[in-house]
C-alpha atoms as a PDB file:
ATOM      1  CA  UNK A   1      22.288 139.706 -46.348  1.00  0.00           C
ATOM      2  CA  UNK A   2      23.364 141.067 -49.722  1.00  0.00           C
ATOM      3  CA  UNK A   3      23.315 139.462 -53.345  1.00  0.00           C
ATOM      4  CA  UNK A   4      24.369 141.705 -56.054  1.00  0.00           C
ATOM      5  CA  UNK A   5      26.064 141.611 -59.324  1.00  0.00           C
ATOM      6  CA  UNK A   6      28.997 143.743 -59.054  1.00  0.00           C
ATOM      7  CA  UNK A   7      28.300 145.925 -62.020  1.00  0.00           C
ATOM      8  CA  UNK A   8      25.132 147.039 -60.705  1.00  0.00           C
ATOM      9  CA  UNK A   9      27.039 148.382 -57.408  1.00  0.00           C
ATOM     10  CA  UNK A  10      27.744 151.697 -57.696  1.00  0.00           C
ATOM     11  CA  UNK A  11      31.706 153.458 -59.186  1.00  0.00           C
ATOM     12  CA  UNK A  12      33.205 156.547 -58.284  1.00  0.00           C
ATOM     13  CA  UNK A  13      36.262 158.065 -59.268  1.00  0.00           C
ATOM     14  CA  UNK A  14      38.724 157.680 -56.542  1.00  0.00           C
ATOM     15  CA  UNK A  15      40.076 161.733 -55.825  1.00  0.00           C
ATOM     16  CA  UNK A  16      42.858 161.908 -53.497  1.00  0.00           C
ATOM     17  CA  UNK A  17      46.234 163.434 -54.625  1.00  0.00           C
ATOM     18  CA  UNK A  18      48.537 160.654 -56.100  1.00  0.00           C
ATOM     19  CA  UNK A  19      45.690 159.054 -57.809  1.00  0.00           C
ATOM     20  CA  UNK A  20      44.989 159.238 -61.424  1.00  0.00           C
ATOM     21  CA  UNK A  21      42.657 156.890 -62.934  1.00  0.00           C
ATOM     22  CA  UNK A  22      40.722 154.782 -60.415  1.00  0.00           C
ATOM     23  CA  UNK A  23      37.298 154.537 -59.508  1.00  0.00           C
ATOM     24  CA  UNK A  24      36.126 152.551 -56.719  1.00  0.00           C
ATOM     25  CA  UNK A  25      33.206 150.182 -55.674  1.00  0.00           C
ATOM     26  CA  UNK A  26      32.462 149.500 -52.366  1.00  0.00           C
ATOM     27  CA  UNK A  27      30.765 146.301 -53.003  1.00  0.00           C
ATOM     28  CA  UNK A  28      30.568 145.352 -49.442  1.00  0.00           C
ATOM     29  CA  UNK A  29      30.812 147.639 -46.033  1.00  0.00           C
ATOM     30  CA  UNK A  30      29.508 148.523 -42.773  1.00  0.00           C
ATOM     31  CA  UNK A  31      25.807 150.094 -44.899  1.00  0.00           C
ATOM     32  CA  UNK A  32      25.368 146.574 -45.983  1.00  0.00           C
ATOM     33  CA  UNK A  33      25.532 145.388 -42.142  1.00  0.00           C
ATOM     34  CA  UNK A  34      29.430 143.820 -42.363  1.00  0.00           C
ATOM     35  CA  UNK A  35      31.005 144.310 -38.955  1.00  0.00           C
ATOM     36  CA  UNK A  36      34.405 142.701 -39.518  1.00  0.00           C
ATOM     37  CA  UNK A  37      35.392 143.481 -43.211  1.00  0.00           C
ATOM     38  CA  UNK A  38      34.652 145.563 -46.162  1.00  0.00           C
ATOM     39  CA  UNK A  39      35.283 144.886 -49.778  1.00  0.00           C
ATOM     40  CA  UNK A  40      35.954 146.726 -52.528  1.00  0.00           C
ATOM     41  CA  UNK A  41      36.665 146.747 -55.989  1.00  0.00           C
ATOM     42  CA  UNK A  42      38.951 148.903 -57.736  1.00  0.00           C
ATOM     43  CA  UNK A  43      39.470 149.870 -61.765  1.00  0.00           C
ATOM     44  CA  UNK A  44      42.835 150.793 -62.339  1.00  0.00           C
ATOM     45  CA  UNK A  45      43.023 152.651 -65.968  1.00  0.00           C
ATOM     46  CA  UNK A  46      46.337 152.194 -68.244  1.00  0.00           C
ATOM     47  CA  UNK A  47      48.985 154.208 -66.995  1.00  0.00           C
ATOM     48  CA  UNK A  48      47.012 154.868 -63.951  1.00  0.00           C
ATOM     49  CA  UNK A  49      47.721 154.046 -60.789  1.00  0.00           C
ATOM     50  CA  UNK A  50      46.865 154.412 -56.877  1.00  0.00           C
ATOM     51  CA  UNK A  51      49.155 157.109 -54.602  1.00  0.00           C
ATOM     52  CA  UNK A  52      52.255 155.571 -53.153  1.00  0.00           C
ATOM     53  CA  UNK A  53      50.946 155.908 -49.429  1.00  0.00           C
ATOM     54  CA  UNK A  54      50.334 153.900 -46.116  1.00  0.00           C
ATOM     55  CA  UNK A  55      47.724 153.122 -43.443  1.00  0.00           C
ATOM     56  CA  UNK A  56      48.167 151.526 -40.086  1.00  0.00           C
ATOM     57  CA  UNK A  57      45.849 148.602 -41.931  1.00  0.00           C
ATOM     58  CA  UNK A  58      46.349 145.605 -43.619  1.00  0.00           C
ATOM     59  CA  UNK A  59      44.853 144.479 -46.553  1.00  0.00           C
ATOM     60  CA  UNK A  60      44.322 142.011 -48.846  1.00  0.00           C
ATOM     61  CA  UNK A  61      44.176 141.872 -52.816  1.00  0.00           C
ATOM     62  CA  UNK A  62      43.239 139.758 -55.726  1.00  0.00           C
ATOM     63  CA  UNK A  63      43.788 140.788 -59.122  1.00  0.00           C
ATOM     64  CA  UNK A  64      40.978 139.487 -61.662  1.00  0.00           C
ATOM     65  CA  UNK A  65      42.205 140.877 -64.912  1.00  0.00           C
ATOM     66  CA  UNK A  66      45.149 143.557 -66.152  1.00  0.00           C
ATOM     67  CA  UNK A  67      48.585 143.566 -65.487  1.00  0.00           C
ATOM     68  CA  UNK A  68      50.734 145.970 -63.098  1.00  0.00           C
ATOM     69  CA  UNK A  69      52.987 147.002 -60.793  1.00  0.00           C
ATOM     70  CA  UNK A  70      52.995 146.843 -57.435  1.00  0.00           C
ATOM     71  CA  UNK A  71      55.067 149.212 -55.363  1.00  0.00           C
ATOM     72  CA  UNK A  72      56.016 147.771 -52.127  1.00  0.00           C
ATOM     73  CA  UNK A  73      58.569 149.828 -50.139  1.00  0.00           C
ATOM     74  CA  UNK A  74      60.271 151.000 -53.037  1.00  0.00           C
ATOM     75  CA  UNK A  75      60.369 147.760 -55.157  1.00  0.00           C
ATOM     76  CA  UNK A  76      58.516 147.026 -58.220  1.00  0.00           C
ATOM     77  CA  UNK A  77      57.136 143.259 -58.624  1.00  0.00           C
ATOM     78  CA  UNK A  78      55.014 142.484 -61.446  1.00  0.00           C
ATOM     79  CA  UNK A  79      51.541 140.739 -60.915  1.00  0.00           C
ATOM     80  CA  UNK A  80      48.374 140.131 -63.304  1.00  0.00           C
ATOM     81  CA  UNK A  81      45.179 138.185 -63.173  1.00  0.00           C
ATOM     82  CA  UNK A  82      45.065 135.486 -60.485  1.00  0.00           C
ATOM     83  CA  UNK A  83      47.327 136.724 -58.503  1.00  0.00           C
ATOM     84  CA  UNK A  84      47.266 137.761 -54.574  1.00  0.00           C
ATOM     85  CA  UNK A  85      49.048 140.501 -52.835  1.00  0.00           C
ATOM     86  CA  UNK A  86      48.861 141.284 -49.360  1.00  0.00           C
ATOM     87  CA  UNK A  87      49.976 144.151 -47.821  1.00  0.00           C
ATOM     88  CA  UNK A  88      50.535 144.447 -43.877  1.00  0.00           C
ATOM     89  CA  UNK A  89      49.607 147.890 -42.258  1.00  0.00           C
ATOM     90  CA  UNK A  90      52.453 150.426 -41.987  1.00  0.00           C
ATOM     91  CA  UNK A  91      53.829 149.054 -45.701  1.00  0.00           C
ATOM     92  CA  UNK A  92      54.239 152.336 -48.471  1.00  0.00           C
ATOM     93  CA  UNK A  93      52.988 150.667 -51.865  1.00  0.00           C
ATOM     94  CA  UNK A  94      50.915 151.216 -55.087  1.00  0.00           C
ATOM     95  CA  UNK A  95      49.658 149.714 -57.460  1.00  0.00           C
ATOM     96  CA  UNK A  96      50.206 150.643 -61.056  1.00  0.00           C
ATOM     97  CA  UNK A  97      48.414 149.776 -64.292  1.00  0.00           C
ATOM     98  CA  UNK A  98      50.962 148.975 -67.145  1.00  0.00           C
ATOM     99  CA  UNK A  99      49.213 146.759 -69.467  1.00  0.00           C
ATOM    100  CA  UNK A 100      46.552 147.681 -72.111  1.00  0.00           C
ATOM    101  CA  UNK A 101      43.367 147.459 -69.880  1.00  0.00           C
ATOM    102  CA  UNK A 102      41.744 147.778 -67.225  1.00  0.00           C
ATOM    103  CA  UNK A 103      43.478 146.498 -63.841  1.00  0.00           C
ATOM    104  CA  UNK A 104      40.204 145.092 -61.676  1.00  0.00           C
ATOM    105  CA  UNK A 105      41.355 144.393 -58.340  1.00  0.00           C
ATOM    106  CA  UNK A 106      39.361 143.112 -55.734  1.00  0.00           C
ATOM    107  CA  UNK A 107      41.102 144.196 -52.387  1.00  0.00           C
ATOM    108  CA  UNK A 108      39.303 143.663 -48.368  1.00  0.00           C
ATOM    109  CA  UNK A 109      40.209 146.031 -45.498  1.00  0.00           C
ATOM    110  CA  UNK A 110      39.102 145.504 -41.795  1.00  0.00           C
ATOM    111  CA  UNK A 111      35.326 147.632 -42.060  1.00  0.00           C
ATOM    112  CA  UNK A 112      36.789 150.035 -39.293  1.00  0.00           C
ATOM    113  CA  UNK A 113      39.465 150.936 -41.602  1.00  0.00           C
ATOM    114  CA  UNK A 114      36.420 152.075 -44.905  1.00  0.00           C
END
């Protein structure tokens, strides 16, 4: 069992090449015990942005403030708070920060995937 406010949950900067201004949370995964899922919550700076890649899994997203871009095999949609995205494995994407703020995204991969 886990109960934690997210902000007291560790951040690191996110350092793979194609990345420029994200830091990471892991705000639930395997060292808290979850065998099925993890969750994590990422902090997109303006004009930063996550590498256009892709991984055999799925995931699933939900934007809680910002606005962006999301990449999805070559075409940009537009998305902001509220929204969902979901992104099925084998799928090049990114995700882009193009508003003024921070782009907090909360986004849950299968744990064996984290």
């Amino acid at each position: 069992m886990k109960i934690e406010k997210s902000c007291n949950v560790s951040k690191c900067a996110v350092e793979v090449d194609g990345c420029e201004g994200v830091e990471i949370r892991w705000l639930i995964s395997k060292d808290d015990g979850a065998e099925n899922f993890s969750m994590r919550m990422f902090e997109i700076q303006p004009g930063g942005h996550t590498p256009l890649h892709t991984h055999p899994h799925e995931h699933e997203v939900f934007a809680i403030e910002g606005s962006g871009i999301f990449v999805y095999e070559g075409k940009e949609h537009e998305f902001g708070a509220e929204y969902v995205v979901f992104v099925p494995g084998g799928r090049e994407h990114q995700f882009r920060n193009t508003g003024d703020s921070v782009l907090r995204m909360l986004c849950l991969i299968p744990a064996s995937a984290g």
